[in-house]
Each structure stands twice: as C-alpha cells, then as structure tokens.
Protein backbone atom coordinates (compact mmCIF):
# COMPACT_ATOMS: atom_id res chain seq x y z
CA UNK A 1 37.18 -10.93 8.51
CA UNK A 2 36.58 -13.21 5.44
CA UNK A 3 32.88 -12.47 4.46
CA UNK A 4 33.13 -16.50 2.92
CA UNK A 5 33.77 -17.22 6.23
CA UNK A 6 30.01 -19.41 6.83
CA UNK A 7 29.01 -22.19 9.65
CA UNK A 8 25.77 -24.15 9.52
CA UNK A 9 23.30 -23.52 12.09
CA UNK A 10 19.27 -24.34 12.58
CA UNK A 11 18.92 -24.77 9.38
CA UNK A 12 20.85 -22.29 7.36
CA UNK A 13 24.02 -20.95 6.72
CA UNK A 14 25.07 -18.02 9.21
CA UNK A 15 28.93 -16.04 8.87
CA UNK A 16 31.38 -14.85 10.92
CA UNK A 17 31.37 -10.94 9.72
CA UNK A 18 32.53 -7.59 10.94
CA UNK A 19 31.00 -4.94 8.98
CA UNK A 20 32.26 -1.05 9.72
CA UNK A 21 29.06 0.11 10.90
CA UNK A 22 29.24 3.56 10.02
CA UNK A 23 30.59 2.80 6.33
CA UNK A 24 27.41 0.70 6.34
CA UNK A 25 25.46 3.06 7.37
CA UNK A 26 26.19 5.21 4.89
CA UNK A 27 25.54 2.96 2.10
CA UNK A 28 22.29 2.02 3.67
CA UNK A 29 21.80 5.95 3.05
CA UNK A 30 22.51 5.37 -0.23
CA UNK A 31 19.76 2.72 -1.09
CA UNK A 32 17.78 5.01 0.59
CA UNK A 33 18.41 7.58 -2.18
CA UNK A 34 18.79 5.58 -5.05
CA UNK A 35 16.20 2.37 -4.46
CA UNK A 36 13.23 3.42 -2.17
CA UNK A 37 12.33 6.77 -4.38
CA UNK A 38 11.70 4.32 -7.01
CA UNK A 39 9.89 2.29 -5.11
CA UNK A 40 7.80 5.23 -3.80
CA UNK A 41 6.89 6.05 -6.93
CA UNK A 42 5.68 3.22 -8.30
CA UNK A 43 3.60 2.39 -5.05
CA UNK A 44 2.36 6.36 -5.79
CA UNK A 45 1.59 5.96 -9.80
CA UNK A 46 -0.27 2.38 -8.27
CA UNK A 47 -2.31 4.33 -5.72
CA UNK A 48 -3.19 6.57 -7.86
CA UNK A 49 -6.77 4.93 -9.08
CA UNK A 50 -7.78 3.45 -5.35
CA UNK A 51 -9.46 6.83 -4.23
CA UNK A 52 -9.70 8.73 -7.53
CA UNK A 53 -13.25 6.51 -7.71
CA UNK A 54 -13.77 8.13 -4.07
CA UNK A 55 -13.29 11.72 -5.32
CA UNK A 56 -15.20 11.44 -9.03
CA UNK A 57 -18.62 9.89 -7.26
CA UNK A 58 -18.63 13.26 -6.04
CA UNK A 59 -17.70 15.03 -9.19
CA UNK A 60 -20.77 13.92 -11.17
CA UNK A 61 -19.36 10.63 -12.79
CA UNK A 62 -22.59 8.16 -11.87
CA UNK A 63 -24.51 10.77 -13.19
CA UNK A 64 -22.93 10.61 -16.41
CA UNK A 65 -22.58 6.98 -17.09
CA UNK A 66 -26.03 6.46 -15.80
CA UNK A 67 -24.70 4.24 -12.64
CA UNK A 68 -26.64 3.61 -9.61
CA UNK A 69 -25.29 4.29 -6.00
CA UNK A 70 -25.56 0.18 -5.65
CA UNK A 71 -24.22 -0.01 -8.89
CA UNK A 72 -21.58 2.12 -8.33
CA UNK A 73 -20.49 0.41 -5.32
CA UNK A 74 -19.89 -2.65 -7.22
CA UNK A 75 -17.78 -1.12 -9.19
CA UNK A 76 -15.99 -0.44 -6.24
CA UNK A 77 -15.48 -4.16 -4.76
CA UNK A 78 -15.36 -5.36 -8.61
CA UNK A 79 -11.71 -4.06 -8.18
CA UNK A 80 -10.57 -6.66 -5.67
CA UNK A 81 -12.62 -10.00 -7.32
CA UNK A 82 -9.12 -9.69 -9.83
CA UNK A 83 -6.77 -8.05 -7.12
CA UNK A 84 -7.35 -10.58 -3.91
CA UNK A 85 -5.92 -14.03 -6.20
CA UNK A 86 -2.97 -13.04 -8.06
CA UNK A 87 -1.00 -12.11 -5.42
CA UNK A 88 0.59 -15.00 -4.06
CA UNK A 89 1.74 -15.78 -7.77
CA UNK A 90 2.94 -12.60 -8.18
CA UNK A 91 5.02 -12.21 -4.87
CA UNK A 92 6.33 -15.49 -6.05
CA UNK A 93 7.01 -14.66 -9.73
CA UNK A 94 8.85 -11.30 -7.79
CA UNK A 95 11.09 -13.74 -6.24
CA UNK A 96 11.79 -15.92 -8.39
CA UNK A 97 12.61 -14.18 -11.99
CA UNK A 98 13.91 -10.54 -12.52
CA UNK A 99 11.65 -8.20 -10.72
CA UNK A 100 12.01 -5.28 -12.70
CA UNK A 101 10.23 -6.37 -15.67
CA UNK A 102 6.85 -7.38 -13.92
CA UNK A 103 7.06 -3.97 -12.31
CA UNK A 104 7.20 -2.36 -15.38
CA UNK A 105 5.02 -4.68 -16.85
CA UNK A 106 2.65 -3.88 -14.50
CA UNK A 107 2.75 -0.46 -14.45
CA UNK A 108 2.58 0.19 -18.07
CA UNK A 109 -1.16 -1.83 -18.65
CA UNK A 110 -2.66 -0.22 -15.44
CA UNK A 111 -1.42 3.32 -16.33
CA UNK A 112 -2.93 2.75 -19.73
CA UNK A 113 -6.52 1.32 -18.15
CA UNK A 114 -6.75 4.36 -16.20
CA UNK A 115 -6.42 6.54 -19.37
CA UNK A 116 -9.53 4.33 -20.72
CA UNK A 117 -11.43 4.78 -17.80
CA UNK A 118 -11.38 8.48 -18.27
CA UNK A 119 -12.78 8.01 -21.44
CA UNK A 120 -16.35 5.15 -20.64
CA UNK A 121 -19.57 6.38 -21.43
CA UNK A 122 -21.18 3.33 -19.33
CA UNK A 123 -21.20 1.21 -16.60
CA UNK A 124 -20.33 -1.55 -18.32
CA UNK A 125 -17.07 0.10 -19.05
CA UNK A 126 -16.45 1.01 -15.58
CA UNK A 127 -16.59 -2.34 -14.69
CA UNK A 128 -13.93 -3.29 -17.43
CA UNK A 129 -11.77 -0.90 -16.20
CA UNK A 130 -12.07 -2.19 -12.56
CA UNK A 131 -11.50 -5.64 -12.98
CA UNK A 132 -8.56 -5.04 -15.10
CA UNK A 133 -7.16 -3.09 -12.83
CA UNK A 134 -7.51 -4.98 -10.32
CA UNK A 135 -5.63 -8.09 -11.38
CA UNK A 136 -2.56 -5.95 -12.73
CA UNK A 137 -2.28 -4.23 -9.45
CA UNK A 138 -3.22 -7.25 -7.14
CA UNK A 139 0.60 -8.61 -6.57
CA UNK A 140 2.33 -4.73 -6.63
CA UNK A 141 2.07 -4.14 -2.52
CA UNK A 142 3.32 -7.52 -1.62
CA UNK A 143 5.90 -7.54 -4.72
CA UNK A 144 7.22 -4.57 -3.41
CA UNK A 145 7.60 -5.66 0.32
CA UNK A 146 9.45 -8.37 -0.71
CA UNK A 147 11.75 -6.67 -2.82
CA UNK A 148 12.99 -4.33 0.15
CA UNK A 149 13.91 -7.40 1.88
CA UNK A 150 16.20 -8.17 -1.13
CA UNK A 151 17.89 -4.74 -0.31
CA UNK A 152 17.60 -4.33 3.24
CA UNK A 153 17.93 -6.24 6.99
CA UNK A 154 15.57 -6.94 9.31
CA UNK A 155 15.64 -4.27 11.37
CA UNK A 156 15.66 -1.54 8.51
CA UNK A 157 12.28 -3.08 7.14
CA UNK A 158 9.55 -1.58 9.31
CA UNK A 159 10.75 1.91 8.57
CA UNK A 160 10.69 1.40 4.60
CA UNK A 161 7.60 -0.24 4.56
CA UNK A 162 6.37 2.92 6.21
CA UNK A 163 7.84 4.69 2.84
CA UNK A 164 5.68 2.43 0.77
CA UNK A 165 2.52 2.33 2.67
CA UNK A 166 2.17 6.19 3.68
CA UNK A 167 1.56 6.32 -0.12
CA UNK A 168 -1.80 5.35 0.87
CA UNK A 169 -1.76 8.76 2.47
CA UNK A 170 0.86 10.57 0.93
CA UNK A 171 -1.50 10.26 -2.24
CA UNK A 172 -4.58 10.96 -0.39
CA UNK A 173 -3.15 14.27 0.44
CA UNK A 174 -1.35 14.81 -3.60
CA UNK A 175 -4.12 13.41 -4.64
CA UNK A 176 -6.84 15.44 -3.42
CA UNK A 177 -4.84 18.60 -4.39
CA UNK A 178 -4.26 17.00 -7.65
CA UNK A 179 -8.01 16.28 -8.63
CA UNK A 180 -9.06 19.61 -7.18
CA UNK A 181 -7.08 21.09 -10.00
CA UNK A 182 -7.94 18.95 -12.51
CA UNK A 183 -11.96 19.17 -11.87
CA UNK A 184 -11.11 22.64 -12.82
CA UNK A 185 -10.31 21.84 -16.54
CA UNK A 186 -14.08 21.31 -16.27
CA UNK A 187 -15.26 21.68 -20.21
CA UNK A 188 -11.45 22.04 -21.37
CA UNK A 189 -11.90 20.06 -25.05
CA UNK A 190 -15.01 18.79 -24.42
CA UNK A 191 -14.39 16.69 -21.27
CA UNK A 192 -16.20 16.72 -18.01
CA UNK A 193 -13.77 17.65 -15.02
CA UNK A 194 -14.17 13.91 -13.48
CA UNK A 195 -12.88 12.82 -16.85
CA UNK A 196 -9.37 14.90 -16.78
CA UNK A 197 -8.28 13.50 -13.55
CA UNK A 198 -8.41 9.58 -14.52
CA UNK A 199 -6.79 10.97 -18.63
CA UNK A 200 -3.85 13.13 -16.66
CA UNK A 201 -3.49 10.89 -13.82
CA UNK A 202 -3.16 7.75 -15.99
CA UNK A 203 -0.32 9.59 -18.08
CA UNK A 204 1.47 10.18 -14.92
CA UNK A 205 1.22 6.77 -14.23
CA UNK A 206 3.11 5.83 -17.81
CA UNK A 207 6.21 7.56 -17.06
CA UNK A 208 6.47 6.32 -13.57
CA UNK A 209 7.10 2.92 -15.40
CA UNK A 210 10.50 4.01 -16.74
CA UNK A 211 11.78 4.95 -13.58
CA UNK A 212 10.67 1.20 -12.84
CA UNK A 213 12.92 0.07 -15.41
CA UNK A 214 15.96 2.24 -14.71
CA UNK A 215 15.96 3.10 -11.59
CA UNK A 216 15.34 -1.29 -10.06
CA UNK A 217 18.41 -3.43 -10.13
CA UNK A 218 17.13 -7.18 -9.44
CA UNK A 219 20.65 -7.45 -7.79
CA UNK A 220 21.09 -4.34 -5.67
CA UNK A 221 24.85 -5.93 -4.57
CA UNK A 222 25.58 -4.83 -8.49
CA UNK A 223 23.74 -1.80 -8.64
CA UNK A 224 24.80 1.20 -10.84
CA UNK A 225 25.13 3.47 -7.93
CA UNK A 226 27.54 1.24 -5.68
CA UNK A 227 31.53 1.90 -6.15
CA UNK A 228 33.63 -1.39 -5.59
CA UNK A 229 33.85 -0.64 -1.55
CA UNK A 230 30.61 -0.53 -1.41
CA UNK A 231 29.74 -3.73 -3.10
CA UNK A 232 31.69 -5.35 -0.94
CA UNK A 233 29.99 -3.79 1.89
CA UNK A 234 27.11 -5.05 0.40
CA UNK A 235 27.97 -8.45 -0.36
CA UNK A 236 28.86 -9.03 3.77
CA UNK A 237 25.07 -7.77 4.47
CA UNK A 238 23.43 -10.12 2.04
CA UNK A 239 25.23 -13.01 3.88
CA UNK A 240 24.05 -11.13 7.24
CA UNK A 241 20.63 -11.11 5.81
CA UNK A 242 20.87 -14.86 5.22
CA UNK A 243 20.83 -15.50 8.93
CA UNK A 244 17.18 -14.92 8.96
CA UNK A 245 16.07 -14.67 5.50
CA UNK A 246 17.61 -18.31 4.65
CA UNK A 247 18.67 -19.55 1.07
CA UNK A 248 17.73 -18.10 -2.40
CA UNK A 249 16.69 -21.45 -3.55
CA UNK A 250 12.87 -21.85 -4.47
CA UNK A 251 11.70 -24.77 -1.49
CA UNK A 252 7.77 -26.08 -2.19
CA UNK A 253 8.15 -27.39 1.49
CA UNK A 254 8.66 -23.64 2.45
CA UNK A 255 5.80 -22.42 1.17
CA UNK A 256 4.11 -25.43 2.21
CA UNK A 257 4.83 -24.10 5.60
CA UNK A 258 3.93 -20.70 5.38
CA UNK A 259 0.50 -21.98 5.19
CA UNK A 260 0.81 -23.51 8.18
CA UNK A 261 2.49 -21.20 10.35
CA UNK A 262 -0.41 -19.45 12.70
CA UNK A 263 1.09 -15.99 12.79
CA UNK A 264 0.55 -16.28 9.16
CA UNK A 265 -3.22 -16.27 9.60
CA UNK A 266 -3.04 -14.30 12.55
CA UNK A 267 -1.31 -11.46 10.64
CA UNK A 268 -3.79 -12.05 7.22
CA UNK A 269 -7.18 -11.61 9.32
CA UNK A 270 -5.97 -8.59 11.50
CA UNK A 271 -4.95 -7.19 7.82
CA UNK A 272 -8.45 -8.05 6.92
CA UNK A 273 -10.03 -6.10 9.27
CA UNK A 274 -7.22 -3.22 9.54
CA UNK A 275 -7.84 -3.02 5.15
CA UNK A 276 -11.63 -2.31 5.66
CA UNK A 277 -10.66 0.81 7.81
CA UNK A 278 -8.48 2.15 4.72
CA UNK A 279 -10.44 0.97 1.82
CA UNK A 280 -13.34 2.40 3.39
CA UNK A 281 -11.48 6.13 4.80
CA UNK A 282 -9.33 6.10 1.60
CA UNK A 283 -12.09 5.84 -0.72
CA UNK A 284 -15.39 7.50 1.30
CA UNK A 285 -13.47 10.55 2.72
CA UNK A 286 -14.38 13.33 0.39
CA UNK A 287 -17.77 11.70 0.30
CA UNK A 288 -18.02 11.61 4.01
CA UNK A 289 -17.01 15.36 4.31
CA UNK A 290 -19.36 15.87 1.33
CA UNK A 291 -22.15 14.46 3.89
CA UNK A 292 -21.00 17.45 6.38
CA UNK A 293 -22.49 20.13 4.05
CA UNK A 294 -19.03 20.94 2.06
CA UNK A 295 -18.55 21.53 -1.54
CA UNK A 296 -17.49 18.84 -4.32
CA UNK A 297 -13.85 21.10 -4.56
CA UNK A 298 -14.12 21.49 -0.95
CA UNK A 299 -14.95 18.04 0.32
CA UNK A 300 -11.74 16.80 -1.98
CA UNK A 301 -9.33 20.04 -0.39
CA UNK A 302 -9.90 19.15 3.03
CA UNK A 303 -8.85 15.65 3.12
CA UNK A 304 -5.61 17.05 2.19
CA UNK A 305 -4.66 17.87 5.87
CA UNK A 306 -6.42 14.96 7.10
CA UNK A 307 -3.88 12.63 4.89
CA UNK A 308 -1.26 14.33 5.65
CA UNK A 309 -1.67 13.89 9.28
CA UNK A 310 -2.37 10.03 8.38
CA UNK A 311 1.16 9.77 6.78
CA UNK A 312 3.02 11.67 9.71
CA UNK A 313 1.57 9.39 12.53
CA UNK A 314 2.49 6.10 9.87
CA UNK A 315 6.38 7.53 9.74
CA UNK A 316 6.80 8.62 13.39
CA UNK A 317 5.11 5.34 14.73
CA UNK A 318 7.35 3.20 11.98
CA UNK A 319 10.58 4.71 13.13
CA UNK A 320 9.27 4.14 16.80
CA UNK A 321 8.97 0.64 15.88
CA UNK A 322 12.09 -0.06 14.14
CA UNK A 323 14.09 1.52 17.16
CA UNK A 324 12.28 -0.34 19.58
CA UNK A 325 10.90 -3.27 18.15
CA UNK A 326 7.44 -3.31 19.53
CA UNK A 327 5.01 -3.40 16.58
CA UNK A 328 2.36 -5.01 18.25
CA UNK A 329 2.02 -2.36 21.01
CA UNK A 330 1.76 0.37 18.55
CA UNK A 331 -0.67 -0.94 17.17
CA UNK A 332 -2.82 -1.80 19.71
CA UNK A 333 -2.18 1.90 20.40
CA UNK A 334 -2.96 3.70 17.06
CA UNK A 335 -6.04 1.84 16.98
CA UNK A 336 -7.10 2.72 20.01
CA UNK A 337 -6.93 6.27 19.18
CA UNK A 338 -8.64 5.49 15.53
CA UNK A 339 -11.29 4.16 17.73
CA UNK A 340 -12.48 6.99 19.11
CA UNK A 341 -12.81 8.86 16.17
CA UNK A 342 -15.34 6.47 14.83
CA UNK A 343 -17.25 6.85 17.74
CA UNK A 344 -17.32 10.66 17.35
CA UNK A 345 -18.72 10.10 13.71
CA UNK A 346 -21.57 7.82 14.65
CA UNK A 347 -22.70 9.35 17.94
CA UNK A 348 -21.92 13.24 17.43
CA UNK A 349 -24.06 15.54 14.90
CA UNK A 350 -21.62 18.84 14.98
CA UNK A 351 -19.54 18.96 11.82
CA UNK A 352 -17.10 20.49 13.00
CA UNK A 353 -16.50 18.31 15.53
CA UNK A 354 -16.77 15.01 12.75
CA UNK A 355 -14.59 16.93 10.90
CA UNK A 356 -11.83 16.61 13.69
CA UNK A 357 -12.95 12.70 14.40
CA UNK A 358 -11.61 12.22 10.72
CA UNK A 359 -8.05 13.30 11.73
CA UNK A 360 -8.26 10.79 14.92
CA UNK A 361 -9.38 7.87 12.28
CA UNK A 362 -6.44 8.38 10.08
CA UNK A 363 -4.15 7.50 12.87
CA UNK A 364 -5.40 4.09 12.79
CA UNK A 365 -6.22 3.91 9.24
CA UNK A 366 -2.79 3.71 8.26
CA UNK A 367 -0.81 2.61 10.96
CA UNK A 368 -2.72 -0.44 11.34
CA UNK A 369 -1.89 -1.81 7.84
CA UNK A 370 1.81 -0.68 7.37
CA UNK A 371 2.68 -2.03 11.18
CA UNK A 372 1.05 -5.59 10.89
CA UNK A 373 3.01 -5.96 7.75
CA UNK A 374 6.26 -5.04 8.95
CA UNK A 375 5.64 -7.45 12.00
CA UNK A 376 4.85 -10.13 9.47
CA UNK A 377 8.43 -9.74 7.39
CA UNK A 378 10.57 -9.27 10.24
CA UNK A 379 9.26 -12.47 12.01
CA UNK A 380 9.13 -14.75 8.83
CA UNK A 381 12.05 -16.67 7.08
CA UNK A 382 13.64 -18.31 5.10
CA UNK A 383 12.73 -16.30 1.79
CA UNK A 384 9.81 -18.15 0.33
CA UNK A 385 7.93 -18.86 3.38
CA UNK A 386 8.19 -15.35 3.65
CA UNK A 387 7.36 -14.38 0.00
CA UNK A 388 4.51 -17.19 0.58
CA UNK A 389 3.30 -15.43 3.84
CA UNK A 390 3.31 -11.90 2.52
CA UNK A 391 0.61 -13.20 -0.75
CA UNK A 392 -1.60 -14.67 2.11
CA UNK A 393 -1.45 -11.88 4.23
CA UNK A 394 -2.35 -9.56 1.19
CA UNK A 395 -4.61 -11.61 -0.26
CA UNK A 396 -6.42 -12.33 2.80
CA UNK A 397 -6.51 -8.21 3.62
CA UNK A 398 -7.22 -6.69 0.65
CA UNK A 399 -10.47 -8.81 0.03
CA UNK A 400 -11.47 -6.14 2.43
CA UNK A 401 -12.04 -3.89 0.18
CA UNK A 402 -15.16 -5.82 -1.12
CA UNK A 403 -16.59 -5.17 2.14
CA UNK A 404 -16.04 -1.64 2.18
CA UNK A 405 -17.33 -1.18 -1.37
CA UNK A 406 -20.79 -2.53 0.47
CA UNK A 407 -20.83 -1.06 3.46
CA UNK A 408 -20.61 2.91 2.69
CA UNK A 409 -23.34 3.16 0.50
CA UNK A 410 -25.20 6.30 1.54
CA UNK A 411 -24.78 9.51 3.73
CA UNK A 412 -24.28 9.99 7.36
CA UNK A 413 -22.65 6.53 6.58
CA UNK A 414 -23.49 4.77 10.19
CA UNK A 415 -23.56 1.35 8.43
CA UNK A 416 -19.52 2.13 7.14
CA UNK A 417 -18.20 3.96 10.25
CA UNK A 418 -19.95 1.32 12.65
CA UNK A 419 -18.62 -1.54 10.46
CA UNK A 420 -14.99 0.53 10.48
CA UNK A 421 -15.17 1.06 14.59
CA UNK A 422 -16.04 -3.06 14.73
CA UNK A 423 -13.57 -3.64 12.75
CA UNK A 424 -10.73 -1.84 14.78
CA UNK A 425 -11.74 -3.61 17.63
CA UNK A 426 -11.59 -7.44 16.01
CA UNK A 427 -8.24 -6.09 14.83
CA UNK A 428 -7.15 -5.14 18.35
C-alpha cells in the first residue's frame, strides 16, 4: 500500500500502511545491533563517575584531600545542583538540532573532568569536578530516551530503555570489578590506587565519544547500515510512529502542555522518590557492605553479584512489560519486593543475612526507575510534549540524588535505608 497514503485524525496525521512484519522485524534486529550498542555505551562511559565516588570514599580518597564525611557528602549532592536544570534544554536541544554532536560534545568534556578529578589534591577541587560534571551529564539520560523514540515504536520502547537504564547496574557490576583492579595499581608512578580508577576510567570515557560520533545517525531512516529495502521499511514505520508521536515541528503550545498534563507530575515525583533508592544503593553499596565487616577490595567485589542480579530483574521485568503492557503493576511489584529488603537492613544485625537483603533491594532499585520512564514515553505524544515531559520527569527525579548525598552519612546507615524503605512506599 502507498506509505504517502495519510488521513487526518485527532489531531495528527495517521496512514493507511501494511508493513511485512517479519521483514520488519528483522530490521528492528538490526537497529538493535547497529544503534542501541552505541547508545549503551555512551549511557556506560556516562555512568561511569556516579558510583566511582561510592567506591573511592572507601579507598582512602577523604583522607587524602583532607575532606570531611559532611564534606564529602556535599560533594556528593554538589553533582546534581548543575545536573537537575539543564535537562529540559537539553532534551529539547536533542530534538531539535542534530543529536550526535551534543552527545559527543558531551561526552568528550565529562570524560576529560573525570581525568582531572583523578588528579585534585583538595576539596575544593572535588567540588569543581562535581559541579562540572554534573551540568554536562544532566540532559544525557533524557537525551537518550528520546532519541530511541526517533528509532523505535511504542511498543519496542520499554524494552530499550531497559538497555539504557540497566547501565546503572550493568556498571555497578563492571564497575566494581573494574576499580578492584585498578586499586591494585596502588603506588604504580606515584599515584594512590583511588587515583588510577577516576585517570583510566576517564580515558575510557574519551573513546566512547567516537563511537558517539560514528556509530549515531540523527536520521536513522538514512542510516549507513540500512540497504534501500530497508529504508523503505523504515520510512512506513516513521509514518506509523507518527500516529502517536505526532509532527516533527517544534509547538511552544506542546510543551506548554506537558506542564500541564498530571501524569507528567505524577510520573516526575514517583521518579523522585524511585531516584533516592538508586542514588543512594548505587553510590553507598560498597560502603554499606564495608559497614558489615568486609574489606575495601572486598566490599567493592561483592556488589558485583548484587548488580548483576539488579540488571537481570530490570531486563526480565522490561520484556514482561513490553509483552504485556502493564508497567504500573510491575512496579508496584518490584517495589514491593525492594521493600523488604530494607526492612531486613534496618531491623536485622546478622551480616550475612544484610548481605542477602542487598540482593532483594536491587530489585526495586532499578526497576523502579527504568519502568516509570518507559510508562511515561509510551503514554506521551506528540514529540515535544513528550521531549518536554521526559526533562520534567528527569529533572524532577534526579534532584534525588541531593537527598541521598545527605541521608547516608555514617555506618549502619538507618537514617539512608529508613529514608530508602519510605521512599519505596511514597513511590508505591
């Protein structure tokens, strides 16, 4: 059938297509391969900082620089006073010019900020280094989110969001393993061990921007990997995609809206309180298994399982949600589950049984935020409300992390976890 084929109704333009499902379903393999590894890896080299300031507290870096445990945690929320207001702009900037270049853009000056913070001597510096990176990696998550639903339809999105935010855990896993090697290059030229993961990490981080720049296409109908059928296969979803996603055109009364939409709000708080679970877990994990009596290398191995388990539950509850589009009722589910491993931590003195609690927590930790998001992007359109909608949310849940900075300041941590088990249940 003609894909220009196109009738006006509520609103927007809608078509008259047949697509061969199972051709399109391979090409939607295809993105797969070719776009959301890229993605991944930005989201990765991004993620990289959030909980390396976790694992070098417990390395000997406040010692070093001279910083206080309340100084040191805010250095922590100092991060989001940049993050939390540039990213509506940037979602928008995402949309509206060629979103390649602020990737890369953005990749390149936080990769080289986390070199520099592997070299401060002070807290001042630490500071620096915080707020900068902060405001260059404010608008990635949201950028990112919107850019998948350039590529792909509405019912795709929930299960490559998962992709993007299991990162969260994904790294907490690679990164764990990754720092417990690089604390050993304790002395190696001079440096600390604490120093070596933020210098190695931050290189990483540099060459993860050129797979930014070749590896995006701001038009993925015209990307290198597509032959002609395929193109064409992808021109008929983009007008599919237009059913719900609405025009391309940037409309102020759009975004207007999006601020006036309740599930907009309704979506930004329960991010709020979902985002103090993983700032807080993400970042305080080795420091809370530090608390049980473990090692600095130890307390940074063993919340390698304990992401790893994290990510799992975010892919196989993701997929559950895409094929049966119930978001909300996962959710309600993971955190239930999350719950009860807080309530193990605060009320239970065996380590070995708080040790276990932690794998029940990262059920909820990470669900909670990837699964409110996809809800949010599935259920809002045309395009800029949506781009509009995803800044609040973000915004709105990632000043979260200001709160978690505070709240896990010293060991057994009952002020954190009972703020964290609160939290799950204002979420709920």
């Amino acid at each position: 059938m003609d894909a220009n084929k196109m009738r006006w109704t509520a609103g927007i333009f809608t078509s008259d297509i047949q697509i061969d499902r199972s051709q399109e379903a391979k090409v939607v393999r295809k993105l797969d391969l070719y776009i959301t590894p890229v993605l991944f890896i930005v989201y990765l080299s991004r993620f990289i900082d959030r909980p390396n300031i976790g694992i070098v507290k417990v390395a000997g870096m406040p010692e070093e620089i001279g910083a206080t445990n309340q100084q040191y945690s805010t250095a922590v929320s100092l991060f989001f006073v940049t993050y939390v207001p540039v990213e509506v702009p940037a979602v928008l900037l995402v949309k509206r010019f060629e979103p390649r270049f602020v990737l890369t853009a953005l990749c390149v000056i936080w990769s080289v900020t986390t070199v520099v913070n592997g070299l401060i001597r002070n807290v001042g510096g630490l500071y620096a280094c915080r707020l900068v990176l902060g405001a260059c990696e404010g608008g990635l998550l949201p950028s990112l989110n919107m850019y998948l639903t350039m590529v792909y339809k509405r019912d795709e999105i929930a299960k490559r969001t998962s992709y993007l935010v299991s990162c969260t855990a994904l790294y907490g896993a690679f990164g764990g393993l990754l720092a417990y090697g690089l604390l050993q290059m304790e002395g190696v030229c001079g440096h600390v061990g604490w120093r070596w993961v933020y210098l190695i990490e931050g290189a990483f981080s540099v060459i993860c921007a050129f797979a930014v720049w070749f590896g995006l296409s701001s038009d993925v109908r015209n990307a290198y990997f597509l032959n002609e059928e395929e193109r064409v296969i992808m021109d008929m979803r983009h007008q599919e995609r237009l059913d719900y996603m609405g025009s391309n055109e940037l409309g102020w009364k759009e975004v207007k809206l999006a601020f006036l939409v309740p599930k907009t709000w309704l979506s930004a708080w329960t991010q709020f309180y979902q985002n103090i679970l993983t700032n807080g877990f993400g970042t305080f994990l080795p420091s809370i298994l530090h608390a049980m009596g473990h090692g600095t290398l130890a307390s940074n191995s063993l919340t390698i399982p304990v992401y790893c388990l994290g990510a799992l539950a975010f892919f196989t509850f993701a997929f559950l949600s895409d094929k049966y589009g119930k978001c909300g009722m996962f959710l309600f589910s993971t955190n239930l589950v999350g719950a009860i491993g807080y309530v193990i931590l605060i009320g239970v003195n065996n380590n070995a049984v708080k040790h276990f609690a932690c794998f029940t927590c990262a059920v909820a930790v990470y669900d909670g935020i990837g699964l409110n998001l996809a809800w949010l992007i599935v259920n809002t359109a045309p395009q800029y409300r949506r781009a509009t909608a995803i800044g609040i949310q973000q915004t709105i849940g990632n000043s979260a992390g200001a709160v978690a900075g505070q709240i896990y300041r010293s060991s057994p941590y009952v002020l954190g976890n009972g703020s964290s088990l609160g939290a799950i249940f204002v979420a709920e």
